[in-house]
Protein backbone atom coordinates (compact mmCIF):
# COMPACT_ATOMS: atom_id res chain seq x y z
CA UNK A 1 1.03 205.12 391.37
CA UNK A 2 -2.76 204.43 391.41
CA UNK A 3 -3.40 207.16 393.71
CA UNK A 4 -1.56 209.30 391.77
CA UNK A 5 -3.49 208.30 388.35
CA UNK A 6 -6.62 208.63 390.31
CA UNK A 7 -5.38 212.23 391.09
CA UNK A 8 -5.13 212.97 387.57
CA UNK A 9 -7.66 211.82 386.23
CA UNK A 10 -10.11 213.70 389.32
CA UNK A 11 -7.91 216.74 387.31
CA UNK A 12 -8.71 216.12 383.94
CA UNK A 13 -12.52 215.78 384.37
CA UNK A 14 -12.56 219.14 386.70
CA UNK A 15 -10.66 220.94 384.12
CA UNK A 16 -12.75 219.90 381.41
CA UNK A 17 -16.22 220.64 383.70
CA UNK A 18 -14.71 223.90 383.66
CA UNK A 19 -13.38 224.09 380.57
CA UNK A 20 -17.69 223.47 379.33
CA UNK A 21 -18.68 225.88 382.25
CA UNK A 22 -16.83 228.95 380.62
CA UNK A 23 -18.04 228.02 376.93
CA UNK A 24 -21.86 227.63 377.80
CA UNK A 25 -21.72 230.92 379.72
CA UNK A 26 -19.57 232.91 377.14
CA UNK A 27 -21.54 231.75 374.17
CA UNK A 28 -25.20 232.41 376.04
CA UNK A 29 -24.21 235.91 377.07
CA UNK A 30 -22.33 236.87 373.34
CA UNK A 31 -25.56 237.38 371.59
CA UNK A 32 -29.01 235.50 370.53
CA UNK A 33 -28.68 232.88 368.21
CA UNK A 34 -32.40 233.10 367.48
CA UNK A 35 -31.61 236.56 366.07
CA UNK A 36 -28.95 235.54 363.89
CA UNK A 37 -30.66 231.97 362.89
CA UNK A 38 -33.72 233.78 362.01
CA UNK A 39 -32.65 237.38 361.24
CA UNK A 40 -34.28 240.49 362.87
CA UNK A 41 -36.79 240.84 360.03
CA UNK A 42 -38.59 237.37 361.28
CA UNK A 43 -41.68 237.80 363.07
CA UNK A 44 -41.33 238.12 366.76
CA UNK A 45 -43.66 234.98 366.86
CA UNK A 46 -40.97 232.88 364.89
CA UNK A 47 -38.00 234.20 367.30
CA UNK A 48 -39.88 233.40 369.55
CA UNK A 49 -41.00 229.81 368.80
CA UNK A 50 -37.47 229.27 367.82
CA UNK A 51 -36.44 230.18 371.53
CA UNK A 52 -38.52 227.98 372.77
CA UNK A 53 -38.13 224.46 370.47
CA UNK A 54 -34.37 225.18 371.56
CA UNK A 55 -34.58 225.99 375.22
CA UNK A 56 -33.68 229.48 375.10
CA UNK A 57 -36.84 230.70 376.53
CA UNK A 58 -35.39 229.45 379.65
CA UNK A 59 -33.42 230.18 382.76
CA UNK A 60 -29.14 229.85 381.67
CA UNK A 61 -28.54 227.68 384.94
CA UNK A 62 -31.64 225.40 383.56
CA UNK A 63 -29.71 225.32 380.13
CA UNK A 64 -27.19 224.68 382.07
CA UNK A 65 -27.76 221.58 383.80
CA UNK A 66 -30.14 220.25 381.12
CA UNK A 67 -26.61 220.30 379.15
CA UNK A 68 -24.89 218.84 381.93
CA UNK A 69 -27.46 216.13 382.39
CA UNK A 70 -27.22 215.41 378.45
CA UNK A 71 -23.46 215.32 378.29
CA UNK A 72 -23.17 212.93 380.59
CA UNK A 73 -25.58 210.73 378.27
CA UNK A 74 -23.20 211.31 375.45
CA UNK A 75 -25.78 213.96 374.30
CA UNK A 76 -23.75 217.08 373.26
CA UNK A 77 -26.90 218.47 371.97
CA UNK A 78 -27.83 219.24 368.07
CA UNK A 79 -26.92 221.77 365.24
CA UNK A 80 -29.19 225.04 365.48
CA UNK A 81 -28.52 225.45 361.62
CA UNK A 82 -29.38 221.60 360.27
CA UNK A 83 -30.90 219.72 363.43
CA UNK A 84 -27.95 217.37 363.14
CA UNK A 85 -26.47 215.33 366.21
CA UNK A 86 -23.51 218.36 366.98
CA UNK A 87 -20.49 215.55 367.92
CA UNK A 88 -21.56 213.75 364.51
CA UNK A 89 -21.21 216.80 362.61
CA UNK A 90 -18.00 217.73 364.51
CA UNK A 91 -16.34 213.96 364.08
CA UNK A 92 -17.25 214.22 360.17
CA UNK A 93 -14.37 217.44 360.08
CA UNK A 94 -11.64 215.14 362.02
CA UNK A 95 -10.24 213.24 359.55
CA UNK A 96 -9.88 216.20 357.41
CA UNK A 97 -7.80 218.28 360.21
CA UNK A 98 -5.86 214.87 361.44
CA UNK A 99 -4.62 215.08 357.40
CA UNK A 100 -3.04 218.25 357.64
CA UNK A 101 -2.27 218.21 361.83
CA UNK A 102 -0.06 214.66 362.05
CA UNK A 103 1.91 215.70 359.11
CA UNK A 104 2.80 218.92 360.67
CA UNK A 105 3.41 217.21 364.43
CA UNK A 106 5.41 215.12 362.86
CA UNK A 107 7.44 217.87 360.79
CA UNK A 108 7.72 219.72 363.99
CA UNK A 109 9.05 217.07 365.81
CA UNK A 110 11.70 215.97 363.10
CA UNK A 111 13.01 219.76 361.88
CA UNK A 112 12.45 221.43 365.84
CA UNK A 113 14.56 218.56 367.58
CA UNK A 114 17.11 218.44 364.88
CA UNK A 115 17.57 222.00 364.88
CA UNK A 116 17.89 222.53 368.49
CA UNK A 117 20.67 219.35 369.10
CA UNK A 118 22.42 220.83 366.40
CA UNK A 119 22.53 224.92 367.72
CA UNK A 120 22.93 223.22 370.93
CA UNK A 121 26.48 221.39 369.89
CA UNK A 122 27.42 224.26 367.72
CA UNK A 123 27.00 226.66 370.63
CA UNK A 124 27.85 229.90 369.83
CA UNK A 125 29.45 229.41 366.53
CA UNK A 126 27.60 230.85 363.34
CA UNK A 127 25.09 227.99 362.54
CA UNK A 128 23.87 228.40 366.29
CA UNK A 129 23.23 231.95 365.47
CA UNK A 130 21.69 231.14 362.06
CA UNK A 131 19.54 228.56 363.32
CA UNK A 132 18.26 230.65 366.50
CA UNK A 133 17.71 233.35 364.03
CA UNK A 134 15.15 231.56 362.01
CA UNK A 135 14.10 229.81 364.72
CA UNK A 136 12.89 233.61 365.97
CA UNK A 137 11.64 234.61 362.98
CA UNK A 138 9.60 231.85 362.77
CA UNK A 139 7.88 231.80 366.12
CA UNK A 140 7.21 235.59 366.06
CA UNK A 141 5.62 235.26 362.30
CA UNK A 142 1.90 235.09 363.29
CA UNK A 143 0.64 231.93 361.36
CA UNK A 144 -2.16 233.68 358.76
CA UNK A 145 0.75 235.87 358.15
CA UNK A 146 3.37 232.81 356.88
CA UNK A 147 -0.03 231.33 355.57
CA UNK A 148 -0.80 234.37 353.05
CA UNK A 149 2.61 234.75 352.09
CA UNK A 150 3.31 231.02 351.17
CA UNK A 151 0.24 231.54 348.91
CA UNK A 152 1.02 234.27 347.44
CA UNK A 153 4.70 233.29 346.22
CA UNK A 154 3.72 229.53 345.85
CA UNK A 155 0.16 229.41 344.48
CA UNK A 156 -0.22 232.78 342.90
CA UNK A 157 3.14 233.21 341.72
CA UNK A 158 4.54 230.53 340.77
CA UNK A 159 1.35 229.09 340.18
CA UNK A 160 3.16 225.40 341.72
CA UNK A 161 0.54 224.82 344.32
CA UNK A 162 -2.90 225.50 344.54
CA UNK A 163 -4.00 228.45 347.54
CA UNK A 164 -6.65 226.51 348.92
CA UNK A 165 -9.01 223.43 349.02
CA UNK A 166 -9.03 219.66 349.72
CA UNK A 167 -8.70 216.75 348.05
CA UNK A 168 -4.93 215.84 347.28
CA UNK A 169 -1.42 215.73 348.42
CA UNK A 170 -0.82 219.29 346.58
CA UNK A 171 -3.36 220.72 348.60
CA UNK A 172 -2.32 219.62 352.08
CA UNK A 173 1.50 221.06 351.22
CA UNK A 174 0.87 224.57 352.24
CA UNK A 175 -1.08 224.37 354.92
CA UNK A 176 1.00 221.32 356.86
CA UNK A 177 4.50 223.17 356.10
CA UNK A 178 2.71 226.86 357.67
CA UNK A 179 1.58 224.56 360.74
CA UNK A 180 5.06 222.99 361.67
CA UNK A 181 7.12 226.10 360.74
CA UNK A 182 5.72 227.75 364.26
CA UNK A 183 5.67 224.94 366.14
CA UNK A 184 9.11 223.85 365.17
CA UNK A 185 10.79 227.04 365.81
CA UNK A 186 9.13 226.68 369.53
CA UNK A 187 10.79 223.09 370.31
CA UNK A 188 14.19 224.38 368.58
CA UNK A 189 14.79 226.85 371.25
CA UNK A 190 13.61 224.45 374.04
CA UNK A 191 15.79 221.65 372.97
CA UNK A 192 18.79 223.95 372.18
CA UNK A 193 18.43 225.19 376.34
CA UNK A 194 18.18 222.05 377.10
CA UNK A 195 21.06 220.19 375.41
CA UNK A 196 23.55 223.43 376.30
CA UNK A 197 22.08 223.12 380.80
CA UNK A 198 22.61 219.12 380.45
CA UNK A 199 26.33 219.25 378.27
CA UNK A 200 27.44 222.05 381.26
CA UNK A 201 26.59 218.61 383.99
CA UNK A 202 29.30 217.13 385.87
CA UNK A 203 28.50 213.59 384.35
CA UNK A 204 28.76 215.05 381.22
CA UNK A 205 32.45 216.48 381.53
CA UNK A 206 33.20 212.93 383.68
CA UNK A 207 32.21 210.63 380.66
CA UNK A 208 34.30 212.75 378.34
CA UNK A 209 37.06 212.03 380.62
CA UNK A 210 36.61 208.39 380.40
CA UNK A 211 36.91 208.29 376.89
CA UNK A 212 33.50 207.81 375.54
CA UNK A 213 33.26 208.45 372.28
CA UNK A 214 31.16 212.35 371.89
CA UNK A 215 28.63 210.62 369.93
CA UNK A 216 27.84 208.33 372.65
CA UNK A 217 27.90 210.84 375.05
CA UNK A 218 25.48 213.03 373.33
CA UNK A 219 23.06 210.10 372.72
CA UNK A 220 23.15 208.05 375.67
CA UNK A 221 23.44 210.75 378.42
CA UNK A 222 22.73 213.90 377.13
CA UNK A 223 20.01 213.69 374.76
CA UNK A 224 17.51 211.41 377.22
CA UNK A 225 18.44 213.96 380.65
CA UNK A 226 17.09 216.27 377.89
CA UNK A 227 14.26 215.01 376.84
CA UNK A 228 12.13 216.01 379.81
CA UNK A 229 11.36 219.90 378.79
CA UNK A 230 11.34 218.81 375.28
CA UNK A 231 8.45 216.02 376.32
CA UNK A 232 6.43 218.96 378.11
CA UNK A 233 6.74 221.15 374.46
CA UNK A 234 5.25 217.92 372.63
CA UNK A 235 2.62 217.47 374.84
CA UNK A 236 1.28 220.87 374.51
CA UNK A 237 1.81 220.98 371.01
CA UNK A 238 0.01 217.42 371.03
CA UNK A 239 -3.18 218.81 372.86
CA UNK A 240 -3.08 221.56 370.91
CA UNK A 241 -3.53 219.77 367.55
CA UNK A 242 -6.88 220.94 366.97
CA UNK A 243 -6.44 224.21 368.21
CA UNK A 244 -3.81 225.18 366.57
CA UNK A 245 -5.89 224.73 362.97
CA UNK A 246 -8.29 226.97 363.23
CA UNK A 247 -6.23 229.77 361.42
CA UNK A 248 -4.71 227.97 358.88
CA UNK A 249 -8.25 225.97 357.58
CA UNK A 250 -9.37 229.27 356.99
CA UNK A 251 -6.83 230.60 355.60
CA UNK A 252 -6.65 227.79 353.05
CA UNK A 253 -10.09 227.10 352.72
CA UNK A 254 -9.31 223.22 354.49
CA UNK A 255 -12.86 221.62 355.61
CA UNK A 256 -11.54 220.86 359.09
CA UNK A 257 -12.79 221.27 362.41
CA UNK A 258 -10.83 224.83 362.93
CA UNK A 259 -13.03 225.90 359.84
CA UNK A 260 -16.29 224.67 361.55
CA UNK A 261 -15.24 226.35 364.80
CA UNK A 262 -15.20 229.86 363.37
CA UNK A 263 -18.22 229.03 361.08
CA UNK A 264 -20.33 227.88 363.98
CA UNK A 265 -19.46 230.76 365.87
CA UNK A 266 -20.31 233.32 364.08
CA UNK A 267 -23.47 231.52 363.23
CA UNK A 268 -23.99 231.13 367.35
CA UNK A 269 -24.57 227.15 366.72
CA UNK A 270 -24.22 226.70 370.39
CA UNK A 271 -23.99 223.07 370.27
CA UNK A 272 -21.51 222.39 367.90
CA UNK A 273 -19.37 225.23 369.41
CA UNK A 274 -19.38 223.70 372.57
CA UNK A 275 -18.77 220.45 370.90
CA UNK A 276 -15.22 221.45 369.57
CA UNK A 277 -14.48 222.80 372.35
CA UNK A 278 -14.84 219.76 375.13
CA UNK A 279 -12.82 217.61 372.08
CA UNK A 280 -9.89 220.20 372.38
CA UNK A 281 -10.02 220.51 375.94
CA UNK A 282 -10.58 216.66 375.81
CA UNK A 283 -7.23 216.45 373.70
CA UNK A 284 -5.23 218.85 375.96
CA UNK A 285 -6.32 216.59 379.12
CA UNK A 286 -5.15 214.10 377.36
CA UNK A 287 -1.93 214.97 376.39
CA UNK A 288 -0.84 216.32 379.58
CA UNK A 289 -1.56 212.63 381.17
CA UNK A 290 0.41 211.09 378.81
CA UNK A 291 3.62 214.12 379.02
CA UNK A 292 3.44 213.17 382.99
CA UNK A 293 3.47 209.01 382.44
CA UNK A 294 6.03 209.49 380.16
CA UNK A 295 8.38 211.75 382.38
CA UNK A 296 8.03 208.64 384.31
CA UNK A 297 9.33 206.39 381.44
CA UNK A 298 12.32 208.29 380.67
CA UNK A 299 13.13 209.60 384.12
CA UNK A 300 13.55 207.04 386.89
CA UNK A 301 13.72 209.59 389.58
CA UNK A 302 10.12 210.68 388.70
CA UNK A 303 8.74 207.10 389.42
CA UNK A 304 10.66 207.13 392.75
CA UNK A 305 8.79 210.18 393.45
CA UNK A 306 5.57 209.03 392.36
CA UNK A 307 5.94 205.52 394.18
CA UNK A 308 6.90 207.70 397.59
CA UNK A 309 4.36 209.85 397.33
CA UNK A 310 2.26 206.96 396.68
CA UNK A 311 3.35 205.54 399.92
């Protein structure tokens, strides 16, 4: 087991060293940020003392490792547009987009799950068609899409809920119900296949046959054999947290850390850019340790595995 957690962890690191490779090199070849900082009118003595007081007079392989060597001080680097520390200006939006993403994992969770036991023991009949239906429609629905048109019928409209901003419960509605819509639809159709491959298994049919009550069926030997792929859609959807706000803070105006990610791209503030991106790839890493420790939890078959492989 320690072996294998070593394993893992050797992994996570490599995949987030790469994860930083790709962003430094992607951002440093998109365009100058001294041209966009200072605008082409500036003197070319100013772009160029702004080049150099940020290092990007030099080398990329000596930016490179300088931001290697600083990272692994706990030095992500600092804001091109306010000389801030970049992870303090990135850990000031969390709180905002942990407001609007836990309500939504959590809405996921509750309306995906339930949707996809319940197709899944109506199989075939008319409320499994109605639910897969919707279930479609709502992962196919591109999220600024269900965004804009839950503001316009909801906040311009009917004037119930306001289109955009922070502050209160009202304002957190539309955004956290246009997050879990998506995301729900997803786990409905992988908990529907799910249920409908484990109620087909022989142990299935041979505990109906002794009598169990279908209730106790479904929740003591369906529902955990089906847990596994359902674990693997959470942990995605759990790494993908942060990610997955970007659209909707800007399409609701919430001051998260999606909002700072396309703001500090298209300023080119390197730092903080590459800042948001190690915490999502952090959070992904993350998550996927946690969806494999946990197939160990509910599968003992997986810690034989492990303990063999171990051995």
């Amino acid at each position: 087991m320690l072996r294998y957690l070593a394993t893992r962890l050797l992994r996570a690191l490599l995949t987030i060293l790469a994860v930083s490779t790709f962003a430094f090199a992607i951002l440093n070849l998109s365009g100058d940020p001294a041209l966009l900082i200072m605008s082409v009118d500036a003197p070319p003595e100013a772009i160029e003392a702004f080049r150099k007081s940020w290092g990007l007079d030099r080398p990329m392989w000596v930016q490179y490792l300088h931001f290697l060597d600083n990272a692994l001080h706990g030095d992500l680097g600092r804001s091109m547009r306010d000389g801030r520390d970049a992870f303090t200006v990135v850990w000031e939006r969390v709180p905002a987009t942990l407001a609007l993403t836990l309500p939504a994992f959590a809405l996921k969770i509750g309306i995906g799950v339930s949707a996809g036991i319940f197709a899944a023991l109506h199989r075939n009949a008319f409320a499994d068609r109605m639910t897969m239906t919707l279930s479609v429609a709502g992962y196919t629905m591109p999220s600024f899409v269900l965004g804009l048109v839950l503001a316009l019928v909801f906040a311009v409209n009917l004037g119930w809920l306001p289109s955009g901003g922070y502050g209160t419960v009202q304002h957190a509605i539309l955004p956290v119900i246009t997050l879990s819509l998506a995301g729900a639809a997803v786990l409905a159709r992988f908990t529907r296949s799910a249920m409908i491959e484990v109620l087909g298994q022989p142990y299935i049919r041979a505990a109906t046959a002794k009598g169990l009550p279908w209730r106790r069926v479904v929740t003591g030997h369906a529902l955990p054999n089906a847990a596994i792929p359902t674990v693997t859609v959470i942990g995605f959807m759990i790494g993908g947290l942060i990610a997955g706000a970007v659209v909707v803070e800007s399409v609701f105006s919430w001051p998260g850390v999606g909002r700072l990610l396309v703001v500090a791209v298209a300023n080119r503030d390197l730092a903080v850019v590459q800042s948001i991106l190690l915490l999502i790839a952090s959070c992904m890493v993350v998550a996927n340790l946690l969806v494999d420790l946990t197939y160990g939890w509910i599968d003992p078959r997986v810690r034989t595995h492990r303990a063999a492989g171990a051995g």
